[in-house]
Protein backbone atom coordinates (compact mmCIF):
# COMPACT_ATOMS: atom_id res chain seq x y z
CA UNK A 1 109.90 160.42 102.14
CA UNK A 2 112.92 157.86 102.80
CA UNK A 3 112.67 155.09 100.35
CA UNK A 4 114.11 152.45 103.05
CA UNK A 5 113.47 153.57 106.63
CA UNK A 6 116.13 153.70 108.63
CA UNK A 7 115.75 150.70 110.86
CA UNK A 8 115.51 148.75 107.65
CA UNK A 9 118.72 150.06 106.96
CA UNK A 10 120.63 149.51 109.66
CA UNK A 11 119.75 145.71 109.75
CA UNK A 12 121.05 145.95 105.74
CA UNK A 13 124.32 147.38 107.50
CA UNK A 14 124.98 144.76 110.56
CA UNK A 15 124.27 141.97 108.03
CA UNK A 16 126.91 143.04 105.15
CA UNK A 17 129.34 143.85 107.84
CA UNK A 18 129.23 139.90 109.13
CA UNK A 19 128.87 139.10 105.53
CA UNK A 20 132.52 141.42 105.49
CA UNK A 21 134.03 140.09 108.17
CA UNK A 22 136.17 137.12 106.93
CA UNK A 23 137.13 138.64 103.43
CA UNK A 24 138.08 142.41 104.67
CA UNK A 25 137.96 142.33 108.58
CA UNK A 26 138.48 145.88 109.95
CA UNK A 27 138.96 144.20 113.22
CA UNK A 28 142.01 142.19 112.82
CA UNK A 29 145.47 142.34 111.75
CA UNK A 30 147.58 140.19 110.73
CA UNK A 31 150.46 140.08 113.14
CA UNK A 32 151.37 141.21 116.44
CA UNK A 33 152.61 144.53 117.17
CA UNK A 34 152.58 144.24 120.85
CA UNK A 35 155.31 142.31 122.83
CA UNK A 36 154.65 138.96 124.72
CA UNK A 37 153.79 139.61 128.27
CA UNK A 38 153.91 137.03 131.05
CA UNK A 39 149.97 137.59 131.43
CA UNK A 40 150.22 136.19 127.76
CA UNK A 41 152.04 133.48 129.15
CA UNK A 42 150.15 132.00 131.58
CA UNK A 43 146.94 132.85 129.70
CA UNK A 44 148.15 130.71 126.58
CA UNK A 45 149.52 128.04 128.43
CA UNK A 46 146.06 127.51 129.71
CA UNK A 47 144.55 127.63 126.39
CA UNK A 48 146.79 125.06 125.58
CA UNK A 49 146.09 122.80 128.09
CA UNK A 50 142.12 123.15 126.54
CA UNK A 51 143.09 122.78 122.91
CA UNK A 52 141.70 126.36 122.34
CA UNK A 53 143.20 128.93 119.96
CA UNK A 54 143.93 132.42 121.36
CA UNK A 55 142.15 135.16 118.91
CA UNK A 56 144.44 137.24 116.37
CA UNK A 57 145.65 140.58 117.25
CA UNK A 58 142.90 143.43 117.14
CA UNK A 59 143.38 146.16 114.37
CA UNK A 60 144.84 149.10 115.49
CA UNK A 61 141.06 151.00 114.51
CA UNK A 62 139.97 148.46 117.05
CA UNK A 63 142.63 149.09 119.60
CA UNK A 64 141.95 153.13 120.02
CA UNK A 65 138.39 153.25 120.38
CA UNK A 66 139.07 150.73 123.30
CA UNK A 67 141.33 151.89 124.96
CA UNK A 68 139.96 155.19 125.18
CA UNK A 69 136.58 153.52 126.34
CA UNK A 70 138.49 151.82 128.61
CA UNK A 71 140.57 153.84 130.32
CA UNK A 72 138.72 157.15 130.21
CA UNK A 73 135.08 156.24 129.17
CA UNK A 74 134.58 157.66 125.73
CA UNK A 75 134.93 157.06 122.31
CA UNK A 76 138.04 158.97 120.52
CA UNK A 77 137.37 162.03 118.48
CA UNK A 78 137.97 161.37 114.86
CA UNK A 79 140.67 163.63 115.18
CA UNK A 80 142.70 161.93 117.89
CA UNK A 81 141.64 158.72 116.24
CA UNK A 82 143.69 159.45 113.03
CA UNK A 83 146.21 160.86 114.76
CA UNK A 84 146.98 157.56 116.61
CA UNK A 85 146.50 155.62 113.11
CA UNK A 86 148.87 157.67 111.55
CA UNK A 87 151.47 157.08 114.24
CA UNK A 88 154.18 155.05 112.76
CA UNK A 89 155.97 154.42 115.93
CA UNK A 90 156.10 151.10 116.60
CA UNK A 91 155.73 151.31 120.54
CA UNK A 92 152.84 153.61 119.72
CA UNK A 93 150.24 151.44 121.71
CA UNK A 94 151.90 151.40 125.00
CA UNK A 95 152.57 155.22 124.67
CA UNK A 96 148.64 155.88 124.27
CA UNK A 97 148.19 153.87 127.20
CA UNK A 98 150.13 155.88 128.55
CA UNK A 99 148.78 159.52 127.89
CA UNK A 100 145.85 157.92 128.63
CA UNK A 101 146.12 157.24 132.66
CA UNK A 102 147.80 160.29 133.31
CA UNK A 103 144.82 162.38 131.87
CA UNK A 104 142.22 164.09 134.48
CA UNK A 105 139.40 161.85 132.97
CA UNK A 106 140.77 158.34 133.98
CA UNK A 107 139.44 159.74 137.56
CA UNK A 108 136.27 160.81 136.32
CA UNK A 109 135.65 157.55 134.61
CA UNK A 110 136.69 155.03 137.41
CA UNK A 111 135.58 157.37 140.23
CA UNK A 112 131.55 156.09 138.58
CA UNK A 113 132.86 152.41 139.28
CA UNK A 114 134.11 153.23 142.62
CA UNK A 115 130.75 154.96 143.60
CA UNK A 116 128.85 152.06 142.18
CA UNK A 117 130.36 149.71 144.38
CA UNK A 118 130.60 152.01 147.55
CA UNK A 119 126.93 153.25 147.27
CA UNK A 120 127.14 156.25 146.58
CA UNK A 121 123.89 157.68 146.85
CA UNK A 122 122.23 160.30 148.62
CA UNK A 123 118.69 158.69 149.00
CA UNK A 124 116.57 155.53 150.19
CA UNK A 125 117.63 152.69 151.01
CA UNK A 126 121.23 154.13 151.50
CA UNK A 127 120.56 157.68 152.93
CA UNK A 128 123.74 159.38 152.47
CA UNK A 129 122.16 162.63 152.00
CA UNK A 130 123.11 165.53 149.09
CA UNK A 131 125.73 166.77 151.20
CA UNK A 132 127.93 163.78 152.00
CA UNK A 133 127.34 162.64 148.38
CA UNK A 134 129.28 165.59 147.07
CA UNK A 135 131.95 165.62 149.37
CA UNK A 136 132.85 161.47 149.31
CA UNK A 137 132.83 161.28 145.55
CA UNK A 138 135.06 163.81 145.39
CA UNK A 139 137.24 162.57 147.43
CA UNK A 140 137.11 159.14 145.37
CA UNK A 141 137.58 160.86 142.64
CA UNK A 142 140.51 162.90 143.53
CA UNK A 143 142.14 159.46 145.67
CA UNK A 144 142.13 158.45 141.85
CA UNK A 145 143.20 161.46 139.92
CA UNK A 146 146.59 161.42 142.49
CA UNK A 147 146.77 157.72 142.42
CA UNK A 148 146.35 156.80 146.27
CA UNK A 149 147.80 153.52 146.50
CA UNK A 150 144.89 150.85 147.17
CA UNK A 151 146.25 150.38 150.74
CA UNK A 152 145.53 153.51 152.00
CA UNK A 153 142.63 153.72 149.94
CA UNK A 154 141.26 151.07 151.99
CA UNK A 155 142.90 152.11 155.22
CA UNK A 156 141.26 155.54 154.93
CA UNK A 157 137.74 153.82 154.31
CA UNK A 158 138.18 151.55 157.20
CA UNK A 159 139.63 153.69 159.77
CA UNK A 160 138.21 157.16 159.31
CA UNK A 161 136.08 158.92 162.18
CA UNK A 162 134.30 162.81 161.87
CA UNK A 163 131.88 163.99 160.43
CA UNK A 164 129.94 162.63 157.08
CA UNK A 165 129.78 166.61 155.86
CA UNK A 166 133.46 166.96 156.19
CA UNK A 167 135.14 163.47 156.18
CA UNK A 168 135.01 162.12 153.11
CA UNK A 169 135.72 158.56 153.37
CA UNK A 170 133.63 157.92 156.41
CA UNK A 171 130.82 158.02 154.65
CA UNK A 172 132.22 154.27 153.51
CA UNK A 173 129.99 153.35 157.32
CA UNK A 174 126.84 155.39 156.50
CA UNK A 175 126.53 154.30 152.77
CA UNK A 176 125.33 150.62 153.81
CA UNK A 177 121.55 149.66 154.21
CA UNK A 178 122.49 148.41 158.18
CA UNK A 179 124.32 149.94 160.14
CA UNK A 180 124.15 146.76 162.25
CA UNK A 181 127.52 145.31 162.82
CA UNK A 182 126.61 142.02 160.97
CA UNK A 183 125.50 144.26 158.32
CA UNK A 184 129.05 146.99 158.03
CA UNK A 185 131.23 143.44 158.59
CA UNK A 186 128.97 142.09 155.69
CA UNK A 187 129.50 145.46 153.20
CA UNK A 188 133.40 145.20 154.51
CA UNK A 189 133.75 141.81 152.85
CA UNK A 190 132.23 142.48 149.94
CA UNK A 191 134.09 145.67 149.40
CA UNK A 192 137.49 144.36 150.56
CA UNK A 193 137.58 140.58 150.26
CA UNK A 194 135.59 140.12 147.33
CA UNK A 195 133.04 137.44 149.13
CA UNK A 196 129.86 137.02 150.74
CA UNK A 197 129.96 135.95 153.80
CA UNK A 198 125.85 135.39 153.85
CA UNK A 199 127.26 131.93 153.80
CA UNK A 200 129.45 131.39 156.54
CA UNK A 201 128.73 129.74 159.26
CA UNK A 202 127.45 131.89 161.92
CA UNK A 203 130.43 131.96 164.82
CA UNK A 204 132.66 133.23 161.89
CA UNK A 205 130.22 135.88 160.63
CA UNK A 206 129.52 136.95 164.62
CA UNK A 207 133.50 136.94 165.47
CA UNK A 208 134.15 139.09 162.00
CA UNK A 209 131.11 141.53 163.04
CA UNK A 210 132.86 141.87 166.82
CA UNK A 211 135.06 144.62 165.02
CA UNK A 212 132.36 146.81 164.00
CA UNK A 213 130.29 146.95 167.43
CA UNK A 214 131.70 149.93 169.03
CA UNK A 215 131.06 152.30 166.17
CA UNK A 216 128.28 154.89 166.80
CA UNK A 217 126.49 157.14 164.78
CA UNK A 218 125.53 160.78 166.70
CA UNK A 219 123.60 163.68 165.07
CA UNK A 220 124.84 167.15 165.15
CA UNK A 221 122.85 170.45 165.60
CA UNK A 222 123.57 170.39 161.63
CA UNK A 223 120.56 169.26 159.48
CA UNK A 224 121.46 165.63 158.48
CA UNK A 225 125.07 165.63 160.11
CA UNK A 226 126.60 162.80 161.53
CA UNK A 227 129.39 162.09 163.29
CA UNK A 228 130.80 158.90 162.74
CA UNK A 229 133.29 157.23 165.96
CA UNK A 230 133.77 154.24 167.94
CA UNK A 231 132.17 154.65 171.46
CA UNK A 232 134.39 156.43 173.84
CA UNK A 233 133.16 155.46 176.66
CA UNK A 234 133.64 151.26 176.28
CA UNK A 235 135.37 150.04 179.30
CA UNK A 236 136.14 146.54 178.82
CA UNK A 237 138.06 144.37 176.21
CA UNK A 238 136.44 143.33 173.11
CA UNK A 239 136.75 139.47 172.08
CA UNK A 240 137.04 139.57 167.99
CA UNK A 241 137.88 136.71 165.21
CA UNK A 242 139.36 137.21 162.14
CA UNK A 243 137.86 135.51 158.68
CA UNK A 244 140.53 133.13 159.19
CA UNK A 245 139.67 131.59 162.38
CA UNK A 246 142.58 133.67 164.58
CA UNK A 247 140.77 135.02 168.18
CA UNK A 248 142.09 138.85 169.36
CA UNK A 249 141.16 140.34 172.46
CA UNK A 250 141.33 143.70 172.17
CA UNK A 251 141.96 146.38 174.91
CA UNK A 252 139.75 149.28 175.77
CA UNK A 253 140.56 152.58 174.16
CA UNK A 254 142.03 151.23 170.92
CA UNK A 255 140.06 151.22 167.89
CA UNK A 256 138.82 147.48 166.42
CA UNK A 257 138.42 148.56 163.17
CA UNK A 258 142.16 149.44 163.46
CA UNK A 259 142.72 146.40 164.51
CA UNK A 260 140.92 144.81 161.55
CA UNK A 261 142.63 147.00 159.19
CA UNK A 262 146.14 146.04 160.11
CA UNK A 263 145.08 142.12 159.56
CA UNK A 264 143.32 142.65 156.11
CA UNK A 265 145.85 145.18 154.36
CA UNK A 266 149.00 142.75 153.95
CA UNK A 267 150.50 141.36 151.31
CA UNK A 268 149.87 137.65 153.23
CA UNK A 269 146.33 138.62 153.97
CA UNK A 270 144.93 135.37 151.69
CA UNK A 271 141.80 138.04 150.52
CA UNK A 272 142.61 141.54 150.25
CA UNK A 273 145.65 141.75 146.93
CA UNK A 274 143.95 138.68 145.45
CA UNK A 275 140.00 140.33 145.85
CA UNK A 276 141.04 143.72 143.75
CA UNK A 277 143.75 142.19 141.84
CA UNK A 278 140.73 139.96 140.25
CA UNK A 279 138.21 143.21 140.40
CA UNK A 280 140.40 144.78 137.78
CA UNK A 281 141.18 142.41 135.87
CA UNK A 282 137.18 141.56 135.31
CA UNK A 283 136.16 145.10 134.43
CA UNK A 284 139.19 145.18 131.69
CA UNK A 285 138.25 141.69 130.22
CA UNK A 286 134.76 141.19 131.09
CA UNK A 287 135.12 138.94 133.46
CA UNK A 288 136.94 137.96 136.77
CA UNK A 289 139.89 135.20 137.14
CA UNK A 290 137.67 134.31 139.82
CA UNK A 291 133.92 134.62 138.67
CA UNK A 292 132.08 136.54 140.14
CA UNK A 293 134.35 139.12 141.41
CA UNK A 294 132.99 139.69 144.25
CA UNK A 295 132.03 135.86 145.23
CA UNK A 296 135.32 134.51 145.96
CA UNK A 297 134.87 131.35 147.96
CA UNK A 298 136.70 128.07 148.02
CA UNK A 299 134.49 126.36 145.98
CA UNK A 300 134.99 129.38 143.37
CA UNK A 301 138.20 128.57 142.31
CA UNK A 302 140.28 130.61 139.68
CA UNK A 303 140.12 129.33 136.27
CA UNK A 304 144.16 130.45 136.14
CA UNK A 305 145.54 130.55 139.55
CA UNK A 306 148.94 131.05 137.96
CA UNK A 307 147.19 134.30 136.24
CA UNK A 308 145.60 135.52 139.54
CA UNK A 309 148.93 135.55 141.64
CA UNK A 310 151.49 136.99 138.75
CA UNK A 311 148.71 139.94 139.12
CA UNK A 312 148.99 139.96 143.05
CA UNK A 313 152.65 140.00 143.70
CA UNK A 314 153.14 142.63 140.66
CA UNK A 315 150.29 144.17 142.64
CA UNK A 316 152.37 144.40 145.69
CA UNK A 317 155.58 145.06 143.90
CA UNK A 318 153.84 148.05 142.68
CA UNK A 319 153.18 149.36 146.21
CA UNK A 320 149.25 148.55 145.55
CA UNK A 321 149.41 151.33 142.41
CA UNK A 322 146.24 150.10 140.06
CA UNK A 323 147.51 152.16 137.62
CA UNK A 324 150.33 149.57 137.31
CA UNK A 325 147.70 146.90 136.97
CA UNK A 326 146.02 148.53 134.23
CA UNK A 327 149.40 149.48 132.81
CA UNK A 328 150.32 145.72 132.65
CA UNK A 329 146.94 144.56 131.07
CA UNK A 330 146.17 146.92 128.69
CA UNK A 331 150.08 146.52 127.44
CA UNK A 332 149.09 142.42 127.12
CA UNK A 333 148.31 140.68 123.75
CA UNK A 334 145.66 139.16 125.81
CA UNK A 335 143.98 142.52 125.89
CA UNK A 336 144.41 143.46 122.87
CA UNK A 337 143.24 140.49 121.64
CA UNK A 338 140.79 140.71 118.68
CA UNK A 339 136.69 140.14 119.66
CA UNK A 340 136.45 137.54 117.15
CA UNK A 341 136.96 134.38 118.71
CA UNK A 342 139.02 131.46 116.75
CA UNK A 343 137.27 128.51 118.92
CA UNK A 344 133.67 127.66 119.59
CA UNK A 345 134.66 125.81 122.54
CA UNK A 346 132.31 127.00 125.25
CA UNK A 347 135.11 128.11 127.73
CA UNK A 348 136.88 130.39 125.76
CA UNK A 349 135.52 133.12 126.53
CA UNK A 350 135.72 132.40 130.15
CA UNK A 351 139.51 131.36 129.37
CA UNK A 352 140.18 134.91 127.85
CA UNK A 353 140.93 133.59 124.65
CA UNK A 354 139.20 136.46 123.21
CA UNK A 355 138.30 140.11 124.01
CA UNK A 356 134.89 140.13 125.49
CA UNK A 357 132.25 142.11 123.73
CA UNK A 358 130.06 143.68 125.99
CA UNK A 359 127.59 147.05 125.59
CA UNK A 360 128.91 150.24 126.89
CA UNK A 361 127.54 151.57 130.33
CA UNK A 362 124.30 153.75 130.39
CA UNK A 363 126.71 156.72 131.09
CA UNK A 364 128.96 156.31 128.55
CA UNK A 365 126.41 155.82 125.90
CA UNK A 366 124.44 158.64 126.85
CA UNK A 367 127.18 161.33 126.90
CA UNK A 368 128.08 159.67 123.31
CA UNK A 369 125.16 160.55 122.02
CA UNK A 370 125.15 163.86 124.04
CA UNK A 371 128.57 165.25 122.18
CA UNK A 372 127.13 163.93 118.87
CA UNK A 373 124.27 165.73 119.08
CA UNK A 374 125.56 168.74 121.11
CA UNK A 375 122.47 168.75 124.06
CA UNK A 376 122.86 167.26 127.29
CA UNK A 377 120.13 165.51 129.68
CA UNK A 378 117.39 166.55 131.99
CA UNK A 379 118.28 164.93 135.55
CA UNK A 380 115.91 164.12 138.04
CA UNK A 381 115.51 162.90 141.63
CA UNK A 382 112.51 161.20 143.36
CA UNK A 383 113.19 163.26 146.20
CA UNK A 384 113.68 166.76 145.90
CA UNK A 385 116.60 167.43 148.35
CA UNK A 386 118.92 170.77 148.07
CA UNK A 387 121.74 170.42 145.67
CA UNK A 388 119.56 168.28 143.12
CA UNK A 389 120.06 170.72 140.17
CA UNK A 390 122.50 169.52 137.69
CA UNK A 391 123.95 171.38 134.74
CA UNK A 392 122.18 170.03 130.99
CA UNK A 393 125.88 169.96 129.85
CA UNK A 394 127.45 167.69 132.82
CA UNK A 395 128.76 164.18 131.55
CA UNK A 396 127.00 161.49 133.32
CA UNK A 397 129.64 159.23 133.90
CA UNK A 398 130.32 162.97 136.87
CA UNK A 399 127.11 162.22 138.41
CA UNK A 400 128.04 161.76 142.24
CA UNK A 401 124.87 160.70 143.05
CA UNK A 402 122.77 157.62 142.44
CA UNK A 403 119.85 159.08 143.44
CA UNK A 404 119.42 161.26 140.15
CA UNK A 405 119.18 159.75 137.76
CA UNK A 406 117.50 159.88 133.99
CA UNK A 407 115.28 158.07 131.51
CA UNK A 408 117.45 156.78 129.48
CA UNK A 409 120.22 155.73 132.41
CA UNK A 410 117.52 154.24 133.79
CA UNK A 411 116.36 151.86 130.66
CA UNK A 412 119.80 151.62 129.98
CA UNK A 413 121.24 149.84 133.00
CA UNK A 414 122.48 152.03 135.30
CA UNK A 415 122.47 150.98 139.14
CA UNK A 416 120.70 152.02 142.00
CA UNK A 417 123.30 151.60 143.75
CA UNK A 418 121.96 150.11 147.11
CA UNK A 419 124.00 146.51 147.30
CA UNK A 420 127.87 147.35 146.13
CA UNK A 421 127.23 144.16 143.99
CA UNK A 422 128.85 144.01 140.67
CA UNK A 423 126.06 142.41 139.10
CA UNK A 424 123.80 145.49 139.92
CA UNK A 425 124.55 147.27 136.75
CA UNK A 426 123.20 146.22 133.29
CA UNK A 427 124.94 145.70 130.83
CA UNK A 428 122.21 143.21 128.52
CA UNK A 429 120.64 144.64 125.47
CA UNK A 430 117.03 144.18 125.34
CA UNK A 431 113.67 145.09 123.45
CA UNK A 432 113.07 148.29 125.08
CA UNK A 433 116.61 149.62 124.77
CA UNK A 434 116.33 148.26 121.11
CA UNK A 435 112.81 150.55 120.18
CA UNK A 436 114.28 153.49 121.98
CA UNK A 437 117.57 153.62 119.55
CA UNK A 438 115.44 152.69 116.79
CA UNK A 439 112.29 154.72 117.09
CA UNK A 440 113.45 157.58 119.47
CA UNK A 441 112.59 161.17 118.18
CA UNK A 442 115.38 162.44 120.96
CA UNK A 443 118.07 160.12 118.78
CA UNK A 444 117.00 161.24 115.56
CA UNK A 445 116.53 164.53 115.90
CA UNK A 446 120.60 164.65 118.27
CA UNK A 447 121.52 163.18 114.44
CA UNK A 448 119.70 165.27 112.24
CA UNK A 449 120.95 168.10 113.93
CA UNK A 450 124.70 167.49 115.17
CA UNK A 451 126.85 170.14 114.51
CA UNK A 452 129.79 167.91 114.19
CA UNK A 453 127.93 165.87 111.30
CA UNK A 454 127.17 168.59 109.66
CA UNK A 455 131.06 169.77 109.77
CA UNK A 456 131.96 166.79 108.74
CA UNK A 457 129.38 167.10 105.77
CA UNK A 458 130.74 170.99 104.60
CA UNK A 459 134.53 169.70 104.72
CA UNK A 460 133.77 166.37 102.18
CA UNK A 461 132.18 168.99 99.75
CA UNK A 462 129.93 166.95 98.38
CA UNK A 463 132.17 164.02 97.94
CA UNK A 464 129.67 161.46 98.65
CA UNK A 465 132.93 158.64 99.65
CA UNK A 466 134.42 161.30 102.09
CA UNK A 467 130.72 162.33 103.67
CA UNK A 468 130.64 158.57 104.48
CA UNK A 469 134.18 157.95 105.36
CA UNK A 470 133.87 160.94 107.87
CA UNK A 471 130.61 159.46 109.51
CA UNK A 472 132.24 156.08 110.28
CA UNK A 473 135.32 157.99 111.52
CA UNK A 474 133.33 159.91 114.04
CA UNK A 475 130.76 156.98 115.30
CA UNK A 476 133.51 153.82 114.84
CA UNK A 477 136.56 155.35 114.87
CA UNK A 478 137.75 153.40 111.27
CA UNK A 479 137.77 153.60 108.00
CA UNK A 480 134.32 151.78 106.29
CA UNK A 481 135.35 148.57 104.50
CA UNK A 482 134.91 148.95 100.40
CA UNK A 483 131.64 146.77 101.26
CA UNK A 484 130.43 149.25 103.37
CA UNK A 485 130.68 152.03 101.10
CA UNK A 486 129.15 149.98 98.01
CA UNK A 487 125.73 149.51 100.36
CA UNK A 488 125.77 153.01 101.30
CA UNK A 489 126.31 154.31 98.27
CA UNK A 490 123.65 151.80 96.82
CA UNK A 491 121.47 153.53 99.30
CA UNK A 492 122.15 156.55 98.08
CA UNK A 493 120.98 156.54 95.22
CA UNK A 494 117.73 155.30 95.85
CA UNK A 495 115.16 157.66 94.29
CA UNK A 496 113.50 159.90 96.47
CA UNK A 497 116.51 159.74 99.68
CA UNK A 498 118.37 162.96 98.99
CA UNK A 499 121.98 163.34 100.40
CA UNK A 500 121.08 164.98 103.67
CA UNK A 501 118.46 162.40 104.66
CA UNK A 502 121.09 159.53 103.70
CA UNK A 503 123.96 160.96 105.78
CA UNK A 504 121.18 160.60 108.36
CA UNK A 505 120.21 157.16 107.78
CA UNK A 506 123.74 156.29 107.98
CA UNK A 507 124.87 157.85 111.00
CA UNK A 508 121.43 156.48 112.94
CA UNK A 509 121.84 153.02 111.14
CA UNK A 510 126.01 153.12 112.45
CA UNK A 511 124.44 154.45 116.22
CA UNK A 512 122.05 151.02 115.97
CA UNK A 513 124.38 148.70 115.21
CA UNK A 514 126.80 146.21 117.81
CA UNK A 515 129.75 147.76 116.63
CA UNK A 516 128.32 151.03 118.00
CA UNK A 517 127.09 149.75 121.30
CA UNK A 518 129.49 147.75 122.40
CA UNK A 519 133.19 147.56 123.37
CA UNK A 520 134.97 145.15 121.42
């Protein structure tokens, strides 16, 4: 029988580790090993101007397990985590960042952010159907893996006609809850402009919609086929208005969305660079320049403006590459700031003079705990459609489809996936997520019986310092503080615990704690 149950424990754990933080901080370090940036720049200069202090530089313990969460959506092995602290280059950041993009899971990772925000889901209210799911994530997915330049990316979304079983991106016109043209020109802005223009007044909202009137949906002999096309047989000119006021007649024959396309993908075009320019910089730090990132209005303002365009013209510079834009923030001190903040002003988070902590996605948390404990999850979809089956051992952040989904990525935040809004995933801890981690026999029993625990256990050889040492290495990706191993040794030791149910209790305590569930 444990002495101190494990909950118990892990609240002993998160308080010494605050009570840690400002005498031995494993979060911080003491000087910069990254060069200034001009995104540094700009961002300081605006701290400045608010009398708030930028945070110190993260540690590098700190810097691998993000950067690996946020480029390719998992936490480093303990192996590859040692390997990078060992590195003595100093340029060995950038060089990680790196390895990092080029590897086959920064698609599979970002491809789930894509699909969140292009509804991609096989079921009510978007009706893509199982087929069409399959074949548009993977062509997401592998538009990422090759690094299609946003331009086309968009271009091919906007402009593509066939059929939804063997077109991927024209599925971008069936994945929308209308298929009114008010309702595509609506899912266009949000996608591509970054705004919602539920708000505008209604002549500007009718003349954007004019673009998207001649497209026609027509089944095919093929169970759930569709092909996707403008109407062929439209005979007269079409009257259409831009989002910024401009009229267009356009001729008979010639495709408006075409028409559309070639106004919004420009480098002048006052929406398009800025709208994903700000989209990536909000899922690296939490937050957009412009807040929300998809409500960009005029009386939304950036909070750095300066900040905003330096990202748009490298943007274009780049020849729309987002690689480039992750390159450049990832390599910035302002990413790699530290998550402890040196002001209490109330805008510095929203200033960036900190990194943001935030809890990891439903996906990533679950395949976590999945490779800890060496058993996958049991997927399921309200409606049974062909193609539902999914492998136990398939990572969740692979799941094409919104539409199956499971327990846990359900309690845990995960979107349905019927809006394309940013705010539709989760990402707030709350009481029922809490229980679950703390009381769940399917958490303790992935801990009690990992296979990489346990091989971590057999190589300290009963060195109780190494057993623990190895267990914050796998879960945190760091060395534990000297703190941190005199309250787990203290525990221990208590009469009755027994080495094997301690090792438990730490690794379930370390899985409960912030520094577990979120990125920081």
């Amino acid at each position: 029988m444990m002495k101190l149950p494990p909950f118990l424990f892990a609240v002993v754990l998160v308080i010494a580790g605050a009570s840690v933080a400002a005498a031995q901080s494993p979060y911080e370090r003491a000087d910069w090993a990254t060069p200034e940036s001009e995104i540094d720049r700009l961002v300081v200069a605006t701290l400045a101007d608010h009398g708030i202090e930028p945070a110190n530089p993260c540690s590098d313990e700190v810097f691998v397990r993000r950067v690996y969460l946020d480029t390719i959506g998992r936490i480093p092995t303990p192996d590859e985590a040692r390997e990078f602290l060992d590195d003595a280059r100093p340029n060995k950041r950038a060089a990680l960042i790196d390895a990092l993009l080029a590897r086959s899971e920064f698609a599979d990772y970002w491809s789930l952010k894509w699909c969140d925000l292009l509804r991609v889901k096989a079921e009510f209210p978007i009706n893509l159907w199982p087929n069409a799911v399959q074949l548009y994530h993977r062509w997401i997915r592998d538009g990422i893996r090759d690094g299609m330049p946003y331009d086309e990316f968009t271009r091919a979304l906007l402009t593509s006609s066939g059929s939804n079983f063997r077109v991927g991106p024209v599925n971008f016109y069936r994945g929308v809850q209308s298929r009114e043209p008010a309702g595509l020109a609506e899912a266009v802005a949000l996608m591509f402009m970054g705004t919602r223009i539920g708000t505008w007044p209604e002549d500007q909202r009718e003349g954007m919609a004019a673009f998207f009137s001649r497209l026609q949906y027509k089944p095919t002999d093929e169970w759930k086929e569709e092909i996707v096309q403008v109407d062929p047989t439209a005979t007269g000119p079409l009257q259409a208005t831009f989002p910024d006021g401009t009229s267009v007649t356009i001729p008979a024959g010639e495709d408006p969305r075409v028409v559309f396309a070639d106004w919004l993908i420009t480098p002048e075009n006052p929406w398009f660079t800025r709208s994903i320019a700000n989209r990536v910089w909000s899922w690296l730090m939490g937050r957009g320049i412009i807040h929300e990132p998809d409500d960009i209005r005029p009386d939304n303002p950036p909070v750095n403006p300066e900040l905003l365009s330096y990202l748009e013209r490298e943007l274009v510079s780049a020849d729309y590459d987002l690689r480039h834009l992750f390159r450049l923030i990832m390599n910035s001190r302002t990413w790699q700031q530290s998550p402890v903040a040196q002001s209490d002003s109330p805008e510095a988070e929203a200033l960036f003079a900190c990194y943001p902590v935030r809890r990891l996605e439903a996906e990533v948390l679950i395949d976590t705990l999945d490779w800890l404990g060496g058993t996958g999850q049991m997927y399921t979809s309200p409606i049974p459609e062909p193609f539902t089956w999914i492998p136990a051992d398939q990572p969740s952040i692979l799941l094409a489809d919104g539409s199956i989904t499971s327990t846990f990525l359900q309690m845990f935040g995960r979107p349905p996936r019927d809006t394309g809004l940013e705010s539709e995933r989760g990402y707030e801890i709350n009481d029922a997520q809490r229980l679950y981690l703390l009381n769940s026999t399917d958490v303790y029993r992935r801990v009690a019986n990992s296979i990489r625990l346990r091989r971590i256990a057999i190589a300290a050889g009963g060195d109780r310092d190494a057993l623990i040492s190895g267990i914050y290495m796998i879960l945190l990706s760091r060395e534990p503080t000297a703190a941190e191993v005199a309250d787990a040794a203290e525990y221990w030791a208590t009469p009755g615990v027994g080495e094997a149910n301690a090792a438990t209790d730490l690794a379930w305590s370390l899985i409960n704690s912030m520094e577990f569930l979120y990125r920081h």
